[in-house]
N, C-alpha and C. Protein backbone atom coordinates (compact mmCIF):
# COMPACT_ATOMS: atom_id res chain seq x y z
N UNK A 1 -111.98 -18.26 59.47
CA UNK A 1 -111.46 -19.17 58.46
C UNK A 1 -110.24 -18.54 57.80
N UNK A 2 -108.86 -19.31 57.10
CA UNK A 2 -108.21 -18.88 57.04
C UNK A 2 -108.12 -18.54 55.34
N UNK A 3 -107.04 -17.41 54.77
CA UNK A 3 -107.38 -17.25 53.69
C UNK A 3 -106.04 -17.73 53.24
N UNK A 4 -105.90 -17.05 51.82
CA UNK A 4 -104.56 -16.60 51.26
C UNK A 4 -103.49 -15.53 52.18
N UNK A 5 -104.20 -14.96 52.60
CA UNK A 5 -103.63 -13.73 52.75
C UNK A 5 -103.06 -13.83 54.34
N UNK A 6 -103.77 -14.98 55.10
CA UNK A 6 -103.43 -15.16 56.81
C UNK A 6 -102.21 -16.11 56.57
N UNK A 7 -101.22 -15.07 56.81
CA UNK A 7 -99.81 -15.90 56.92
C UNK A 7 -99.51 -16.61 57.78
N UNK A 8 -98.70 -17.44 58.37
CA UNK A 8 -97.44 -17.86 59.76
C UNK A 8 -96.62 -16.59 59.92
N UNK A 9 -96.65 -16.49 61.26
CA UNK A 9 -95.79 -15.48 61.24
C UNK A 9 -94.11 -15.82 61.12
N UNK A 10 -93.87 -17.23 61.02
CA UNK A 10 -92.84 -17.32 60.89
C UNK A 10 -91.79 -17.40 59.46
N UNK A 11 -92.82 -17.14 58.13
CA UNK A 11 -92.52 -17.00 57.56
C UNK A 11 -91.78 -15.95 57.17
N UNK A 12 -90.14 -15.79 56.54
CA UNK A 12 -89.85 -14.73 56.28
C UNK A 12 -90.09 -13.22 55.39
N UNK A 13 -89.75 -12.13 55.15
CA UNK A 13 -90.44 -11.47 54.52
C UNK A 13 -89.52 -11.46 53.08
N UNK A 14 -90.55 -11.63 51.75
CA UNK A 14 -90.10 -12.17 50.55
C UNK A 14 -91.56 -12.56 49.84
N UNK A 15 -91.60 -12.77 48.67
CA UNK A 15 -92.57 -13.07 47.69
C UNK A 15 -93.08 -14.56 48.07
N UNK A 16 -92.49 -15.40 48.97
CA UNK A 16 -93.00 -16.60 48.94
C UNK A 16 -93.36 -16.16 50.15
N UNK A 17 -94.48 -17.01 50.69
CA UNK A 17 -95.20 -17.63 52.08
C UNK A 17 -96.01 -18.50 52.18
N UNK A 18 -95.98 -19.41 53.08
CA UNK A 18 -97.10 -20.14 53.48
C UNK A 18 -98.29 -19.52 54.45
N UNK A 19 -99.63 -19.93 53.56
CA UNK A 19 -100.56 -19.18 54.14
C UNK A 19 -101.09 -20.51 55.04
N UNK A 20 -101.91 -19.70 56.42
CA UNK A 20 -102.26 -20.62 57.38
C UNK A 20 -103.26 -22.08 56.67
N UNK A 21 -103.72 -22.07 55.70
CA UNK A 21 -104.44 -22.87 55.18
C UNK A 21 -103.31 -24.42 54.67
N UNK A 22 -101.65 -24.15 55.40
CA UNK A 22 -101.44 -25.61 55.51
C UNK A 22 -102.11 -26.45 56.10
N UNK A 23 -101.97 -28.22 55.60
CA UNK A 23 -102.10 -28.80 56.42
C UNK A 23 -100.74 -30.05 57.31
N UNK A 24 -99.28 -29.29 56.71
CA UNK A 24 -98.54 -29.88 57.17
C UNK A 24 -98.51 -30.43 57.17
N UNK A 25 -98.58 -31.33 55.51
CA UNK A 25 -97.73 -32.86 54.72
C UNK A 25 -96.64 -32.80 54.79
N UNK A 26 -95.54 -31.70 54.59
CA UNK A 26 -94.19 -31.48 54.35
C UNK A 26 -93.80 -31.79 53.55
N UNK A 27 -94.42 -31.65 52.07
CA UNK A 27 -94.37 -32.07 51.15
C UNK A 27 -93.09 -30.83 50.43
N UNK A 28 -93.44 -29.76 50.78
CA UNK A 28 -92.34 -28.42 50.33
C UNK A 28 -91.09 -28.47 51.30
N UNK A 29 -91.26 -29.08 52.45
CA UNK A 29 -89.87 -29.28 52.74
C UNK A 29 -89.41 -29.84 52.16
N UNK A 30 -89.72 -31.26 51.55
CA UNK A 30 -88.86 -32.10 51.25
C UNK A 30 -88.23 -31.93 49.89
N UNK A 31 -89.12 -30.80 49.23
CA UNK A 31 -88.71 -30.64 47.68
C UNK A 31 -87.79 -29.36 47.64
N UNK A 32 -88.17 -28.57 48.89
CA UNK A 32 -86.98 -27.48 48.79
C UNK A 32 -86.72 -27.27 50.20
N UNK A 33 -86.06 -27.79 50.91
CA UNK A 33 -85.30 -28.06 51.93
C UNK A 33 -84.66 -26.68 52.49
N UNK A 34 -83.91 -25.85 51.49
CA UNK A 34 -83.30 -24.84 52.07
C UNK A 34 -83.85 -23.58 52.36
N UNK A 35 -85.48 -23.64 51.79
CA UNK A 35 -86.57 -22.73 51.58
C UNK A 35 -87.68 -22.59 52.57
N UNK A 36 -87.89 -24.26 52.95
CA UNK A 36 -88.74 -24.05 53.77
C UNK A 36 -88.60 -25.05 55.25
N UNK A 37 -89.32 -25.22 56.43
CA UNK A 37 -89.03 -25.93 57.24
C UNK A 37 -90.43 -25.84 57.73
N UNK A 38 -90.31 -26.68 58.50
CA UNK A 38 -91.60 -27.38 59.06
C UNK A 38 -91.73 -27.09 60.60
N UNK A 39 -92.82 -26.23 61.46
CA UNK A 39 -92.65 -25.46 62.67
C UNK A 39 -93.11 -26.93 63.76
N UNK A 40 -92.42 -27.33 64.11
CA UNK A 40 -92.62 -28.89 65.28
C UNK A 40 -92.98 -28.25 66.45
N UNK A 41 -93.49 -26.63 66.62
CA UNK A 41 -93.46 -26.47 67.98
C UNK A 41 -94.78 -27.60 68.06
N UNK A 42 -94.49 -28.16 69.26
CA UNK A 42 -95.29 -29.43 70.40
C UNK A 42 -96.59 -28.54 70.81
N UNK A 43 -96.81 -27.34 70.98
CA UNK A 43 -97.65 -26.99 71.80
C UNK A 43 -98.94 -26.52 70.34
N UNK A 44 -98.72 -26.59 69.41
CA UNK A 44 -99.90 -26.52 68.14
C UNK A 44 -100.13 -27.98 67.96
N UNK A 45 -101.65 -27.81 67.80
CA UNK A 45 -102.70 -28.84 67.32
C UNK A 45 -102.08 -29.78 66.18
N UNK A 46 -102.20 -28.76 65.43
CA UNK A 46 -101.70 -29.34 64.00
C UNK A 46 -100.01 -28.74 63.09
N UNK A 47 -99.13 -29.49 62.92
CA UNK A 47 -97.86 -28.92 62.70
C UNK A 47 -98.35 -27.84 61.11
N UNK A 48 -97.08 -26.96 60.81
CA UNK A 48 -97.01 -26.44 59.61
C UNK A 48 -96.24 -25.93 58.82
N UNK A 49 -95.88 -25.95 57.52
CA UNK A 49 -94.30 -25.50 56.97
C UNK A 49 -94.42 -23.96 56.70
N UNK A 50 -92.97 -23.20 56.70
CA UNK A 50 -93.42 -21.96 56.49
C UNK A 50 -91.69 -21.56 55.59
N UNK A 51 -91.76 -20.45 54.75
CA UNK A 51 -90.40 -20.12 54.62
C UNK A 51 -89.52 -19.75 55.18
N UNK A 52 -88.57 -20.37 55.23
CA UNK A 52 -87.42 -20.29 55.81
C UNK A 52 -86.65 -19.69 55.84
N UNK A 53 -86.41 -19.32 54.29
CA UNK A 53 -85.52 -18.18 53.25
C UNK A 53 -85.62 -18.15 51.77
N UNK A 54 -86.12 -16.99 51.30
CA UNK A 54 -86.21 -16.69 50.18
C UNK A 54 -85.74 -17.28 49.04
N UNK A 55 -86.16 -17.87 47.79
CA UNK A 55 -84.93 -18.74 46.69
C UNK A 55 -83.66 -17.75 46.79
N UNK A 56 -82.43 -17.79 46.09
CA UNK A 56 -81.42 -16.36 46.26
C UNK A 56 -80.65 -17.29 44.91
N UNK A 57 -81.03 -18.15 44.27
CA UNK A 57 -80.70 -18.72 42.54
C UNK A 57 -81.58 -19.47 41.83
N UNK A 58 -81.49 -19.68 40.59
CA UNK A 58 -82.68 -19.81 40.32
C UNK A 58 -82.89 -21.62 40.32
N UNK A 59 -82.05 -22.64 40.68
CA UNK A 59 -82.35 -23.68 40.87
C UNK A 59 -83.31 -23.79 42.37
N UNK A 60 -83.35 -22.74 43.47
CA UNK A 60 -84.10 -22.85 44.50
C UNK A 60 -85.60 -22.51 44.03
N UNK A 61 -85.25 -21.27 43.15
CA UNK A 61 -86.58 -21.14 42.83
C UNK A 61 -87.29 -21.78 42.08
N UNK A 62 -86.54 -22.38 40.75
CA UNK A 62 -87.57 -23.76 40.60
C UNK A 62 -87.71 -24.66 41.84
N UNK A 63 -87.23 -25.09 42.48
CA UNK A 63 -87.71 -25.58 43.84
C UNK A 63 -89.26 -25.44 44.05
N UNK A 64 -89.03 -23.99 44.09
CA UNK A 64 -90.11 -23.19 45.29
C UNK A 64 -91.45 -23.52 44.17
N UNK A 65 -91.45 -23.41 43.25
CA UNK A 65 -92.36 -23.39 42.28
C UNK A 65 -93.12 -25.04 42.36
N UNK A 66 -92.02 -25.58 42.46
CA UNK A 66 -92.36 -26.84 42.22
C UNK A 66 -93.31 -27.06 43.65
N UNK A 67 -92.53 -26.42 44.46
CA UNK A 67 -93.45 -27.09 45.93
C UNK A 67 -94.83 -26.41 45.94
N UNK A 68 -94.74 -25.20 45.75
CA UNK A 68 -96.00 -24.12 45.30
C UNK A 68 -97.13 -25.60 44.26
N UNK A 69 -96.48 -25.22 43.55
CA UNK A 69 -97.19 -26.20 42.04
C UNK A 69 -98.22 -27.45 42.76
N UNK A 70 -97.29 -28.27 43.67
CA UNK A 70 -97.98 -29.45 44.08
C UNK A 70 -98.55 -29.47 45.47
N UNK A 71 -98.10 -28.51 46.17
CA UNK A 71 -99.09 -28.29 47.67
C UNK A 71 -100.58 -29.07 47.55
N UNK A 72 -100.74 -29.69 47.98
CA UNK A 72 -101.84 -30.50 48.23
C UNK A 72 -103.04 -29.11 48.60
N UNK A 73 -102.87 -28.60 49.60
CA UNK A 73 -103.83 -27.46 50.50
C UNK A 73 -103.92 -25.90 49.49
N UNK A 74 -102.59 -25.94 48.72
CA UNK A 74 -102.40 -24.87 47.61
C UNK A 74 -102.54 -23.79 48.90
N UNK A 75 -101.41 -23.90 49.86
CA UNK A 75 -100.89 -23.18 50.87
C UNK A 75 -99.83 -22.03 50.20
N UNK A 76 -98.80 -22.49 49.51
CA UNK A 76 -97.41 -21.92 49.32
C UNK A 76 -97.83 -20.51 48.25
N UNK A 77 -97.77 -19.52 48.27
CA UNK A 77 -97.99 -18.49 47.73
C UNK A 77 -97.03 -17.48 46.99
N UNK A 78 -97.19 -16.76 45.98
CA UNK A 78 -95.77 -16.00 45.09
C UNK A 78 -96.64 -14.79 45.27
N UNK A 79 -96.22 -13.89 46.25
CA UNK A 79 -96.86 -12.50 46.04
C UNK A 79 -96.66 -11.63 44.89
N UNK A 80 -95.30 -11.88 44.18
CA UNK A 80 -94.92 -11.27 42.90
C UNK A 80 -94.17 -10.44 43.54
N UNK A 81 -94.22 -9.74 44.89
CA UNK A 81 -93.27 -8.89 45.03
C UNK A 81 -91.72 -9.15 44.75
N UNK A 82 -90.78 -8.22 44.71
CA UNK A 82 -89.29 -8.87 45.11
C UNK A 82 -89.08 -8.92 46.09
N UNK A 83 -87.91 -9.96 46.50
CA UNK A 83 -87.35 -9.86 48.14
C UNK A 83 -87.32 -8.89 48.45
């Protein structure tokens, strides 16, 4: 079962990630677009969003918060670390 802590590996390395416990609404793409993207590979069951790239001002990172905030699955994660 998946936790917090079982990432995508395609997420980049940075304080945000999506943990495998999406269920790929794309609800954080659509609210922060430049942050995150949605993995369409064809050959998974079920699709999933992951980060893309780190906020790098702070209008992305309210973004990120916001998508964090409303994740349906409460996938999107703030490790606290810095980039």
């Amino acid at each position: 079962m998946s936790d917090l802590t079982d990432r995508f590996m395609e997420n980049v390395p940075g304080r945000y990630y999506v943990a495998k416990l999406c269920i790929g609404c794309c609800l954080c793409t659509a609210i922060a677009p430049d942050n995150f993207r949605e993995n369409d590979d064809m050959e998974l069951a079920v699709g999933n969003s992951y980060v893309y790239r780190q906020p790098e001002n702070e209008t992305q990172e309210g973004l990120c918060i916001e998508a964090m905030e409303v994740c349906p699955a409460s996938a999107i994660c703030n490790n606290g670390l810095s980039n």
